[in-house]
Protein backbone atom coordinates (compact mmCIF):
# COMPACT_ATOMS: atom_id res chain seq x y z
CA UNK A 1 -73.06 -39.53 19.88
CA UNK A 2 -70.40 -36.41 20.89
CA UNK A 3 -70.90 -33.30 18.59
CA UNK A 4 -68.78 -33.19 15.68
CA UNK A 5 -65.45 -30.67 16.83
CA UNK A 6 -65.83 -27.36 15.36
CA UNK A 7 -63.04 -26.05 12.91
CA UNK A 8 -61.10 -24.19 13.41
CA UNK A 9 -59.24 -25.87 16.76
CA UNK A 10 -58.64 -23.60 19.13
CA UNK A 11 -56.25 -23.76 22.16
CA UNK A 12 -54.53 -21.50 24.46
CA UNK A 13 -51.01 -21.36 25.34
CA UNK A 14 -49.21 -19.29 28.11
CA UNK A 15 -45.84 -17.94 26.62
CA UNK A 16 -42.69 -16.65 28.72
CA UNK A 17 -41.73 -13.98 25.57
CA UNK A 18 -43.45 -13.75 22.15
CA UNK A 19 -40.74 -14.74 20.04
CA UNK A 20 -40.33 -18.40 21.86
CA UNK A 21 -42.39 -19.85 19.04
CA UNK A 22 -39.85 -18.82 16.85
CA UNK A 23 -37.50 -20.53 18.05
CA UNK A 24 -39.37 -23.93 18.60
CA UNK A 25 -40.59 -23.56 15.07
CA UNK A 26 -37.20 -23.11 13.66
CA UNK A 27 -36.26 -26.37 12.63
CA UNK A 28 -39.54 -26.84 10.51
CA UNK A 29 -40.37 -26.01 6.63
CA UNK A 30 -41.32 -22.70 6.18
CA UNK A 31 -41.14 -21.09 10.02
CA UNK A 32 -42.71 -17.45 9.71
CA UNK A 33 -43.08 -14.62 12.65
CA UNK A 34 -45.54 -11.65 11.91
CA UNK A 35 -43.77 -9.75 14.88
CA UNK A 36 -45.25 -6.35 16.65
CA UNK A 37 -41.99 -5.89 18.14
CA UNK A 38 -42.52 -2.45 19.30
CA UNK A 39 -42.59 -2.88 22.88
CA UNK A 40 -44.86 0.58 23.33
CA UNK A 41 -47.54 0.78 20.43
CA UNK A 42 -48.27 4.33 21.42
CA UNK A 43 -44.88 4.88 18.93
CA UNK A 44 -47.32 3.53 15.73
CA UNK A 45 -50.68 4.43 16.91
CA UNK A 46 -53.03 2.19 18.98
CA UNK A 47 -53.77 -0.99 18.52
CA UNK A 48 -50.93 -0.81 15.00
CA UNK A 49 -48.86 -3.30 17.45
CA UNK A 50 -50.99 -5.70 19.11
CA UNK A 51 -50.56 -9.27 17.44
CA UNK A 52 -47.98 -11.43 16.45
CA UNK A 53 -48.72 -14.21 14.54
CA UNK A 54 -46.30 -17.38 13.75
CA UNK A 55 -46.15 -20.98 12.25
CA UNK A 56 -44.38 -23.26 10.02
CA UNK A 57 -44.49 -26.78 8.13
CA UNK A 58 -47.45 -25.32 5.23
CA UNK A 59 -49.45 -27.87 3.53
CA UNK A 60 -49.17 -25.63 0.03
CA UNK A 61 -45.73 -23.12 -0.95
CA UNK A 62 -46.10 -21.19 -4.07
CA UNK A 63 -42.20 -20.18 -5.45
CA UNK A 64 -42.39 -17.63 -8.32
CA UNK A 65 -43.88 -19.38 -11.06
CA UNK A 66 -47.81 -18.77 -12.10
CA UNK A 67 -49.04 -15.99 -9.73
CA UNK A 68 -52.54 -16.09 -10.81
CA UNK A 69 -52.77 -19.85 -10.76
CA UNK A 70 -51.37 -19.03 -7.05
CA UNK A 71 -53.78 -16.49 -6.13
CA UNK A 72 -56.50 -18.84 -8.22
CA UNK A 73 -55.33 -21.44 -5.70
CA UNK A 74 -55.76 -19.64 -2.43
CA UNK A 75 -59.52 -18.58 -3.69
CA UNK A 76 -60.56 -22.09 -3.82
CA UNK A 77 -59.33 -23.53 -0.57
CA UNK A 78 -60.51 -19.87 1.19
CA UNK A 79 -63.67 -21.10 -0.41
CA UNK A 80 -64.34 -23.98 1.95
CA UNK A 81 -61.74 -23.19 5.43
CA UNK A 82 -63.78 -22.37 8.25
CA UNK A 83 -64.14 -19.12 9.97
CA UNK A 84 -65.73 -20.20 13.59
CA UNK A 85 -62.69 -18.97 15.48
CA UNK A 86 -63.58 -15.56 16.19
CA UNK A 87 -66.56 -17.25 18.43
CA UNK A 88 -64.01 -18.27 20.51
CA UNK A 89 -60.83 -15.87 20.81
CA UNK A 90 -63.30 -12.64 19.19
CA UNK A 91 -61.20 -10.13 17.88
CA UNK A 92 -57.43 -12.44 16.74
CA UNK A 93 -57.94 -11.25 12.95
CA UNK A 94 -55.70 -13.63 11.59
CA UNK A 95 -56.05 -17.37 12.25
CA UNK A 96 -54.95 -19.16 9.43
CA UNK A 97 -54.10 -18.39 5.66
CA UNK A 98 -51.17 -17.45 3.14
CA UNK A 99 -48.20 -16.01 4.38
CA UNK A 100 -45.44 -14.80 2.32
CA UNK A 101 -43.79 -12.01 0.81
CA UNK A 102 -43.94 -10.16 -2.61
CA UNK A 103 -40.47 -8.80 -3.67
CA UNK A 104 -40.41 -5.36 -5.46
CA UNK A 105 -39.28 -6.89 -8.81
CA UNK A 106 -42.97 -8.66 -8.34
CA UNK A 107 -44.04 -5.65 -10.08
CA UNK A 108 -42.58 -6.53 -13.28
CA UNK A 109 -46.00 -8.75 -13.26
CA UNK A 110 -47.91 -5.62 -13.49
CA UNK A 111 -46.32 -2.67 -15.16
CA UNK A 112 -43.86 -3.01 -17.93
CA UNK A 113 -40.55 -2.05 -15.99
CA UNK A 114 -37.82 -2.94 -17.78
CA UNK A 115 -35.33 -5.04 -16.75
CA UNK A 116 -31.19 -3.20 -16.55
CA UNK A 117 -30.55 -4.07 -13.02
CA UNK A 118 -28.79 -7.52 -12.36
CA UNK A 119 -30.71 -9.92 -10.71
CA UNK A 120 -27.38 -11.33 -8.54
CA UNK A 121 -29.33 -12.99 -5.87
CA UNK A 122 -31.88 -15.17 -8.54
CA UNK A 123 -34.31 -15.93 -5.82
CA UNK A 124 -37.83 -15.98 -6.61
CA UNK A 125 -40.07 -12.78 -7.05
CA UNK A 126 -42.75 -13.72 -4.36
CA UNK A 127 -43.34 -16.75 -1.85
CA UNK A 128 -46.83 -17.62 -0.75
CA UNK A 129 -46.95 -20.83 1.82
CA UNK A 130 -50.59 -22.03 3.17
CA UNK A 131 -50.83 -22.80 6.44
CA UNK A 132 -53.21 -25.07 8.40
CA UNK A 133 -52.12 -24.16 12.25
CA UNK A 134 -51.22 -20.51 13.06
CA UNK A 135 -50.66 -19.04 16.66
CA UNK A 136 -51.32 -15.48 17.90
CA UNK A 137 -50.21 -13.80 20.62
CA UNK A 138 -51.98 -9.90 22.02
CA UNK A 139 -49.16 -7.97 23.34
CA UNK A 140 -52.32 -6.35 25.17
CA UNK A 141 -53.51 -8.80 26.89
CA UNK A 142 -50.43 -11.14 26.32
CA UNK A 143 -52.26 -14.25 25.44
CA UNK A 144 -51.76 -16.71 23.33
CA UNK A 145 -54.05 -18.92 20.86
CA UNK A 146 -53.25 -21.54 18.59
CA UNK A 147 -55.89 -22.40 15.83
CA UNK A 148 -55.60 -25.38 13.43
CA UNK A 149 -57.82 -26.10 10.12
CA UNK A 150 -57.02 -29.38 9.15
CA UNK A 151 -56.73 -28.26 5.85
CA UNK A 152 -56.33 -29.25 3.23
CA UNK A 153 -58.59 -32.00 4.38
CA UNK A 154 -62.28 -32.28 5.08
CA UNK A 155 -64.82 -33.45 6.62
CA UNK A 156 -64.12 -35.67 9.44
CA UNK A 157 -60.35 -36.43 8.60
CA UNK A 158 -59.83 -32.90 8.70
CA UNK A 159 -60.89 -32.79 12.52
CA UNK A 160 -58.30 -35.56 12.97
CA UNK A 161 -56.19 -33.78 11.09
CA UNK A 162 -56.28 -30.54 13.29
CA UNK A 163 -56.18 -32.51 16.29
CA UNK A 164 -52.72 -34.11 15.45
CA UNK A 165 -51.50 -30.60 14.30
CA UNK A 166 -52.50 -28.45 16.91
CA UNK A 167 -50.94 -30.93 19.55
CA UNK A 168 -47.64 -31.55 17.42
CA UNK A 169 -47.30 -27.73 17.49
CA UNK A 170 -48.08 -26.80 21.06
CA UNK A 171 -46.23 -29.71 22.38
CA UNK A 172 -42.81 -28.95 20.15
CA UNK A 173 -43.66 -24.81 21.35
CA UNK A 174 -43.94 -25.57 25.66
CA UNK A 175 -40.26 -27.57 24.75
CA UNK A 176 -38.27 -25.23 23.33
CA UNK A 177 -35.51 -23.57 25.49
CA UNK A 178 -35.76 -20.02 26.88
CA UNK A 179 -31.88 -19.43 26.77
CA UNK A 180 -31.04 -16.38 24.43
CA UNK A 181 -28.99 -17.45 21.39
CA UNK A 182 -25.68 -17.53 21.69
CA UNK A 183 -23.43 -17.12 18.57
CA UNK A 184 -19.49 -16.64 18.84
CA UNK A 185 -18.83 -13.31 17.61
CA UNK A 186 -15.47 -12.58 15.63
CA UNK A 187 -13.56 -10.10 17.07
CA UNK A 188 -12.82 -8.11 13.80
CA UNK A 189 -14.55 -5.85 11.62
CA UNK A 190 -16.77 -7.56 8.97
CA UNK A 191 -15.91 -6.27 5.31
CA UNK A 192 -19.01 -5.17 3.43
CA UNK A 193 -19.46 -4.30 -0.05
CA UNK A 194 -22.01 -1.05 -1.34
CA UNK A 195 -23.45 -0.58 -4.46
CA UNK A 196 -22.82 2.96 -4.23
CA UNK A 197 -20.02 4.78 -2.46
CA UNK A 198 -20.75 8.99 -1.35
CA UNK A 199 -19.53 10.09 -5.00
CA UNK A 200 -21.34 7.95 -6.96
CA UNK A 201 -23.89 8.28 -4.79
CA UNK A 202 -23.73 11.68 -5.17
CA UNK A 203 -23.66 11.34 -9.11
CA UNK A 204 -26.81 9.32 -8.77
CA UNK A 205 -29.49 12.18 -7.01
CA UNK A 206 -27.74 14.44 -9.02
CA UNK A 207 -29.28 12.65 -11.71
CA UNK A 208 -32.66 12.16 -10.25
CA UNK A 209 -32.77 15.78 -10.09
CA UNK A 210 -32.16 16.14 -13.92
CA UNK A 211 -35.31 14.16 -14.51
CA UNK A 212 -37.12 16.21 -12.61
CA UNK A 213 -36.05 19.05 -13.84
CA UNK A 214 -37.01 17.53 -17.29
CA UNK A 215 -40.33 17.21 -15.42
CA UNK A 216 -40.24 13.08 -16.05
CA UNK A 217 -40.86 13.18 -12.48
CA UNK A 218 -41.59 14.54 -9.04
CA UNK A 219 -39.64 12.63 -6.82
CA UNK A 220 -38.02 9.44 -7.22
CA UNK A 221 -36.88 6.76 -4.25
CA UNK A 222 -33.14 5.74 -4.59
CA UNK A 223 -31.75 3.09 -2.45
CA UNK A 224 -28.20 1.40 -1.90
CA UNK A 225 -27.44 -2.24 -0.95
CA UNK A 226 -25.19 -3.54 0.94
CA UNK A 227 -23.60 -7.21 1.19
CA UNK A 228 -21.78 -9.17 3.67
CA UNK A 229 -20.09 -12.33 2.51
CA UNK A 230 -20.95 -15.33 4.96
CA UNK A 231 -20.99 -19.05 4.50
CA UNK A 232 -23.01 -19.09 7.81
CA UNK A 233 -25.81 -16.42 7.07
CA UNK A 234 -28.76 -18.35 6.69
CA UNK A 235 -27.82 -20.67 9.69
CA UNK A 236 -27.88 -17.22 11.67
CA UNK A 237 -30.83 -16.24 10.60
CA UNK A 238 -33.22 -16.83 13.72
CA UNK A 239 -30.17 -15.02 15.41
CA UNK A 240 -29.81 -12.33 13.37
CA UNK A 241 -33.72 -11.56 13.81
CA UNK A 242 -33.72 -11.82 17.56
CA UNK A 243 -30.52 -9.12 17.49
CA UNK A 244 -32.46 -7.01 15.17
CA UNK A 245 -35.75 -6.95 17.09
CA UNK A 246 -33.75 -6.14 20.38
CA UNK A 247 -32.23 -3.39 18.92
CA UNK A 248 -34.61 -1.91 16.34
CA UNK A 249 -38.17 -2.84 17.52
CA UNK A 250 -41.11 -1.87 15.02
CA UNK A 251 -44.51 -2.80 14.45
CA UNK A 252 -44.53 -4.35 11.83
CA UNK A 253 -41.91 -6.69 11.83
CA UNK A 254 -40.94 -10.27 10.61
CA UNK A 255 -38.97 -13.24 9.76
CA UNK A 256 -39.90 -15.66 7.20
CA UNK A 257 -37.42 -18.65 6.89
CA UNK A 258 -37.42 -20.19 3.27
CA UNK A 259 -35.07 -22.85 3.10
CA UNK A 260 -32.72 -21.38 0.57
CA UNK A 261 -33.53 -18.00 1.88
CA UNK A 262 -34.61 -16.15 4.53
CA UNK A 263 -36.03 -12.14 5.16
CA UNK A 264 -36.09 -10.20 8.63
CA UNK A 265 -37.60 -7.05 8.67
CA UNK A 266 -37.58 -4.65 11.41
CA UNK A 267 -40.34 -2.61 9.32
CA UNK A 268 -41.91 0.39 10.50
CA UNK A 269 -44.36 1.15 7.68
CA UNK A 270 -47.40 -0.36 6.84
CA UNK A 271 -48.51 -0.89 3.15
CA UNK A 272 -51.93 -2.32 3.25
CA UNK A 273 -54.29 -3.53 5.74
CA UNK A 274 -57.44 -5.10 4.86
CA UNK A 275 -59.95 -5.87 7.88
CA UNK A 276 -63.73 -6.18 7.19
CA UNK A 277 -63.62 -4.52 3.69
CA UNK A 278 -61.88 -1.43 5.19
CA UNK A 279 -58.50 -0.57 3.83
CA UNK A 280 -55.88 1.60 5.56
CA UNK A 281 -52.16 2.34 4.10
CA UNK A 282 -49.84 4.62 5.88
CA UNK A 283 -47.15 5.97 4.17
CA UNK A 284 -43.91 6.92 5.51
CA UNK A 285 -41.86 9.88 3.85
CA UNK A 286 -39.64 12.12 6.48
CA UNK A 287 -36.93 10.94 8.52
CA UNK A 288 -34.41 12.34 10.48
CA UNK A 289 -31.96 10.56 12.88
CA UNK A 290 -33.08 10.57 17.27
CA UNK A 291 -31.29 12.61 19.08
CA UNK A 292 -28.45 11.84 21.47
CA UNK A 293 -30.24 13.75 24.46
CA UNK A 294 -33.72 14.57 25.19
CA UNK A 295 -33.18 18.31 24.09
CA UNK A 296 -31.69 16.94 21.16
CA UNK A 297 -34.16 14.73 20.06
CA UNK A 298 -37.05 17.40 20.74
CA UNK A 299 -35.22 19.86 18.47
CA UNK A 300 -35.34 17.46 15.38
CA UNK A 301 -38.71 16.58 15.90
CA UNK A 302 -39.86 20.17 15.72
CA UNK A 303 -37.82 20.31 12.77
CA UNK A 304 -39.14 17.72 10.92
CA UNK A 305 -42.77 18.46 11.70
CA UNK A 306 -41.77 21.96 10.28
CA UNK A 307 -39.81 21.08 7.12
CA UNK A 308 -41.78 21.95 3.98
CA UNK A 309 -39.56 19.74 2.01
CA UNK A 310 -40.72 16.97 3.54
CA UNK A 311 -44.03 17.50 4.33
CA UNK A 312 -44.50 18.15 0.39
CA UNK A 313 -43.08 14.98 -0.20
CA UNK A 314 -45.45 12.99 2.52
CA UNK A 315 -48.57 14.68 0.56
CA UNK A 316 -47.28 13.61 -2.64
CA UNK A 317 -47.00 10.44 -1.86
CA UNK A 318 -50.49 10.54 -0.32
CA UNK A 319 -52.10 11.73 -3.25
CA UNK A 320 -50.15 8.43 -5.50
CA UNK A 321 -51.72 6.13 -2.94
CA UNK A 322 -55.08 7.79 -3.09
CA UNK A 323 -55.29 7.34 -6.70
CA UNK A 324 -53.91 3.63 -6.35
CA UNK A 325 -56.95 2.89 -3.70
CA UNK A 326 -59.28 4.50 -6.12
CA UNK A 327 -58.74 1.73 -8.40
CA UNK A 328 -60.03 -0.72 -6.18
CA UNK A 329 -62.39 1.17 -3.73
CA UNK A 330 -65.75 2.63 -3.55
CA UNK A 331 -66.59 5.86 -5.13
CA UNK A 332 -66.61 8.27 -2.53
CA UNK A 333 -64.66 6.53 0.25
CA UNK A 334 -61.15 7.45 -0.18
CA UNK A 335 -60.22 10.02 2.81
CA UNK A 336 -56.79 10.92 4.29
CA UNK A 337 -57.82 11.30 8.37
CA UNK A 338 -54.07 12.16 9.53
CA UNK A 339 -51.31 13.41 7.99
CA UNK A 340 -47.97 13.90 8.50
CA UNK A 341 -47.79 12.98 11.89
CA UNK A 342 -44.50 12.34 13.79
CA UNK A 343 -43.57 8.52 14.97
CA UNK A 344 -40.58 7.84 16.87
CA UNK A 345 -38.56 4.79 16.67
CA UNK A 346 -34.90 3.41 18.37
CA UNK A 347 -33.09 5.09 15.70
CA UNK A 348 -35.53 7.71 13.61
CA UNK A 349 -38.31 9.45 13.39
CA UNK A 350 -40.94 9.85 10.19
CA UNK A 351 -43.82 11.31 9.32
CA UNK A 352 -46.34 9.47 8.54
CA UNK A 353 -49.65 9.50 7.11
CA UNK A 354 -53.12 7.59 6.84
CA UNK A 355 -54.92 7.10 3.90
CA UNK A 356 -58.30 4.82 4.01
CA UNK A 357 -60.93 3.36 1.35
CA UNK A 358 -63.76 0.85 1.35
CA UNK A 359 -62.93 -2.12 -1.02
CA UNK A 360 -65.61 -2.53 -3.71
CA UNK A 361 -67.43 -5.97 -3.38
CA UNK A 362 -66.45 -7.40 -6.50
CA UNK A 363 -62.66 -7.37 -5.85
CA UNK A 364 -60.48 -9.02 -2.99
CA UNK A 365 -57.21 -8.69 -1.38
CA UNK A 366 -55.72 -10.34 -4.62
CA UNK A 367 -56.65 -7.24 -6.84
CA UNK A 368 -56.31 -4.72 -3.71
CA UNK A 369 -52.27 -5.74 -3.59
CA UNK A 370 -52.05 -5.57 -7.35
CA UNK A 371 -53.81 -1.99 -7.59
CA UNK A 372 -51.40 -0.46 -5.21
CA UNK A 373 -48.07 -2.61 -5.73
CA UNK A 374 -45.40 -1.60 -5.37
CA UNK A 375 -45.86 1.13 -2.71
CA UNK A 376 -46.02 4.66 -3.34
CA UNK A 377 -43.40 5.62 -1.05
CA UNK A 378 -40.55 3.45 -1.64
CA UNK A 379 -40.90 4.03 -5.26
CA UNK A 380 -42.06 8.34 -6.37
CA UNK A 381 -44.40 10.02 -8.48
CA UNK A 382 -45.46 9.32 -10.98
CA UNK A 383 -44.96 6.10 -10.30
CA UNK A 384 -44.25 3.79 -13.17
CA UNK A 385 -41.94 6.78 -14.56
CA UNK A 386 -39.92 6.48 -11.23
CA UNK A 387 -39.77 2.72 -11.54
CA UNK A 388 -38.45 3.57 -15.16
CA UNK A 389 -35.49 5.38 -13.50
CA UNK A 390 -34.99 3.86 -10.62
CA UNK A 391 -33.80 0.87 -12.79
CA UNK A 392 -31.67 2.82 -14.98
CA UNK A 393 -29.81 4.09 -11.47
CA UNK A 394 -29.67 0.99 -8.98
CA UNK A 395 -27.19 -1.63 -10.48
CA UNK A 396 -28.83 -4.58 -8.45
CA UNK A 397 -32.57 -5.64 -8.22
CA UNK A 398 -33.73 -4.70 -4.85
CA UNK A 399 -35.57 -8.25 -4.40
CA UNK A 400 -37.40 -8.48 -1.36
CA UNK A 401 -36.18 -4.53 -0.12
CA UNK A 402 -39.62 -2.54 -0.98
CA UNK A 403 -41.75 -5.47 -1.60
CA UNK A 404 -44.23 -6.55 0.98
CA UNK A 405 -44.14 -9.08 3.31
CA UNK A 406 -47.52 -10.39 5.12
CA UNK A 407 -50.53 -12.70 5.39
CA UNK A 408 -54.08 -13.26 3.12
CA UNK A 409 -56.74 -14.88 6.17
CA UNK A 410 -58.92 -17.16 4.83
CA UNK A 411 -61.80 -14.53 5.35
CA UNK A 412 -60.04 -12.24 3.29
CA UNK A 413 -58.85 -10.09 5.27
CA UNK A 414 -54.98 -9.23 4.88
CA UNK A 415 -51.84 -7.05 6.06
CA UNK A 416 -48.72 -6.03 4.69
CA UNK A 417 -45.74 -4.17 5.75
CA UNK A 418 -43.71 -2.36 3.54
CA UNK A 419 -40.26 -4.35 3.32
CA UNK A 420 -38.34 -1.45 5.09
CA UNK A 421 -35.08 -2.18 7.31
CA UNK A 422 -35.10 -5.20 5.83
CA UNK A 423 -32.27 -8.18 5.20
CA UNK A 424 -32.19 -11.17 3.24
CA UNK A 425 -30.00 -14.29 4.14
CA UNK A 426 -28.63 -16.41 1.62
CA UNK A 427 -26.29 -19.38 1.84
CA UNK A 428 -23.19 -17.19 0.28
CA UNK A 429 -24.30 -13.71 2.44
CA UNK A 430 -26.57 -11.05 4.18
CA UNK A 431 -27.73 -8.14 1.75
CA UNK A 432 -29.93 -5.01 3.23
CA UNK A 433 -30.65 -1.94 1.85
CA UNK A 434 -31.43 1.86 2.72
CA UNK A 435 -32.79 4.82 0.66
CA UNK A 436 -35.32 7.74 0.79
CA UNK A 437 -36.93 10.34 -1.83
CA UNK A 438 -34.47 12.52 -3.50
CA UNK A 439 -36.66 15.69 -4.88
CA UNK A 440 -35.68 18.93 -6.79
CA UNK A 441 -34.87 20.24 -3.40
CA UNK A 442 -32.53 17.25 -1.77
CA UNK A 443 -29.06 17.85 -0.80
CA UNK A 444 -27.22 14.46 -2.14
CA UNK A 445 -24.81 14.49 1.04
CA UNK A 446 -28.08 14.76 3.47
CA UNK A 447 -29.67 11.74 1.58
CA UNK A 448 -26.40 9.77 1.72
CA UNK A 449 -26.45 10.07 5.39
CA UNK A 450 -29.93 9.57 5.48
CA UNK A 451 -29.59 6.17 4.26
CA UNK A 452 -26.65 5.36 7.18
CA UNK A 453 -29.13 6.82 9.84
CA UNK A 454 -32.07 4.16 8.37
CA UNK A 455 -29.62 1.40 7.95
CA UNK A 456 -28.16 1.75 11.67
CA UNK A 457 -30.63 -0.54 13.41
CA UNK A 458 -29.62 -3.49 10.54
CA UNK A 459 -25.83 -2.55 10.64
CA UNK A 460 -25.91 -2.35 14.94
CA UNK A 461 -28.32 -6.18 14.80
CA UNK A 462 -25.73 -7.47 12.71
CA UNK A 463 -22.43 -6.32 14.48
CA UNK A 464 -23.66 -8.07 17.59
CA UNK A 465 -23.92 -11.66 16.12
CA UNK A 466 -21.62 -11.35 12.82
CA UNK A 467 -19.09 -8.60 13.81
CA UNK A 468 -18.74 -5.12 13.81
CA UNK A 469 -19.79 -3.63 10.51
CA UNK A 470 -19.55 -0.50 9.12
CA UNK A 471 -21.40 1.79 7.03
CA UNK A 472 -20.18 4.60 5.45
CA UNK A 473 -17.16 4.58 2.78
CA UNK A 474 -18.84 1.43 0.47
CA UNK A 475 -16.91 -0.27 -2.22
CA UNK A 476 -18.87 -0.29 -5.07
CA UNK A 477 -19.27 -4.40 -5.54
CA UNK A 478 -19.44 -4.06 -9.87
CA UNK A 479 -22.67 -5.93 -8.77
């Protein structure tokens, strides 16, 4: 009698280019990419840029609705998945397990933040999709493994199950075309619509800087949006992201295609990783734009690293995300090994900083997200207070901008970005947003052009398939 097949199904694939999976998965339910796009992970720190991870067609999606009974969900089929693939590609953390993302107005499930900013896009405040085959590709070693479940069956139909899967998958991945997209691209500019222009903007640190001259808060993260009208958006999607991780590669990127929605995110920041009951965040706070020349871009570094300003703000932040960790972690654990230190990217440079904890026994990744959600740098100190405000000054809901987008491994072990350089495609448009922490110290005209340097890896993705946008003297939409 042949030995029953062990679960997870494991296979290896050789790929031309990461992102070909993408591609091939396109036309299914649900396509995701978890995308290291960084092409040199010395920029993020090593090994912060190693995997990718991609799949579609789930066999569960979660849409808004009953979080818990979600996340109560998840804990029961985690409860019986197996875990045998590390025996055969040791070290892949993730091999199968939720993916999704977690908008910022999630958090309205866990503080009471009031609700003043219009909700324009009504899409749903988190997405959670199970999936039974998952690929993985090491931009170290640059191979690739597919592993497949057979959930949500068991026992012996689930080994058929996986079987079928895996093969459907790898046989619909070695077809698909290795052409670049091509999209016709209009010849004139593309109108866009801000929520802020530079005088309101203006009008709107100013009054960030009342508060905290009230001492209702430190610092507070304001953000604009932007929207282009297009029939065509979502269609463009997969384009869109393979523009966007051309021009802005980051670590922790992705695309998650939703049917009446999709997100790509050329994120540099990472909110929460959970591997083997460690926990590391890494806050970003500090930007300026790279320089044009090597001189150029030397002399703004040392700037930066030297700016009080925003090295207060960095440790600030730190200090939020320490106290978030200590609701979840051990006594004793919490410990910030680097910070502030400088991380170049195609069209900025932050500071960044590490914060790590050891997750108490009797909580998961679940209660980890909810302890620290939304992230301390994308929203101030103190937090909810900032939340408070940021509400009263943003006239749209920021949706999936500042939420997190990322995966929950059936061995609990998890990792989110921090929905950064991020767009959303809708059947009607593309939206995006920029912002940064406005202090008692912020000049409102540097912040405003702040947010154009952030935005210019979205705005320069998007010219190339859409048409050339520009950034700069918004109309304020009403929105």
């Amino acid at each position: 009698m042949a030995p029953r097949a062990r679960l997870p199904l494991v296979h290896s694939l050789e790929l031309s280019r990461p992102l070909l999976p993408l591609r091939a998965l396109a036309g299914l339910p649900h396509p995701f990419m978890l995308h290291s796009a960084l092409p040199d992970a010395r920029l993020a720190g090593p090994g912060r840029a190693r995997w990718s991870f991609f799949g579609a067609d789930p066999f569960a999606v979660f849409r808004g609705g009953d979080h818990l009974a979600a996340i109560e969900t998840w804990r029961r089929v985690a409860g019986r998945a197996p875990h045998t693939a590390g025996q055969v590609a040791p070290g892949v953390p993730f091999t199968g397990g939720a993916v999704g993302y977690w908008s910022y107005d999630y958090a309205r499930r866990l503080e009471p933040v009031p609700a003043r900013a219009t909700d324009d896009l009504g899409l749903p405040d988190f997405v959670m999709a199970f999936y039974d085959v998952v690929g993985a590709y090491d931009h170290g070693t640059r191979q690739t493994w597919l592993f497949s479940s057979g959930l949500p069956l068991e026992g012996e139909a689930a080994v058929v199950r996986a079987g079928e899967r895996l093969a459907q998958v790898r046989t619909r991945i070695l077809a698909a075309g290795r052409a670049p997209l091509v999209v016709e691209r209009p010849a004139g500019p593309v109108a866009v619509q801000g929520t802020f222009d530079e005088t309101s903007w203006r009008a709107a640190v100013l009054q960030v800087q009342e508060h905290i001259r009230r001492g209702d808060i430190y610092q507070a993260n304001l953000a604009q949006r932007w929207r282009v009208d297009r029939a065509d958006a979502l269609a463009l999607a997969p384009a869109l992201y393979e523009s966007l991780v051309q021009v802005s590669p980051a670590p922790f990127a992705a695309y998650l295609g939703l049917e009446d929605h999709a997100l790509l995110s050329a994120s540099p920041e990472r909110f929460l990783e959970l591997r083997g009951g460690r926990v590391e965040t890494r806050p970003i706070k500090g930007t300026r734009p790279r320089g044009a020349t090597p001189a150029e871009d030397a002399a703004l570094a040392t700037e930066l690293e030297a700016s009080a300003k925003d090295r207060a703000e960095n440790i600030m932040i730190v200090d939020v995300l320490r106290n978030d960790l200590g609701r979840v972690c051990e006594s004793g654990t919490i410990e910030a090994p680097a910070l502030c230190e400088l991380e170049r990217f195609p069209q900025v440079m932050h500071l960044t900083s590490t914060v790590t904890g050891r997750l108490r026994p009797d909580v998961d990744a679940f209660d980890l997200l909810h302890a620290c959600f939304p992230g301390g740098s994308i929203t101030g100190a103190p937090k909810l207070r900032a939340m408070e405000i940021i509400e009263e000054l943003e006239p749209v809901r920021r949706h999936a901008y500042t939420g997190a987008i990322g995966w929950v491994g059936w061995d609990g072990d998890a990792d989110w970005n921090i929905a950064i350089r991020t767009a959303t495609a809708t059947p009607s448009g593309l939206v995006f947003h920029a912002g940064g922490g406005i202090t008692a110290d912020s000049d409102p005209d540097a912040e405003y052009r702040e947010t154009l340097d952030k935005a210019e890896g979205l705005r320069r993705a998007m010219s190339a398939v859409l048409g050339e946008i520009r950034l700069g003297n918004g109309v304020p939409s009403g929105a």
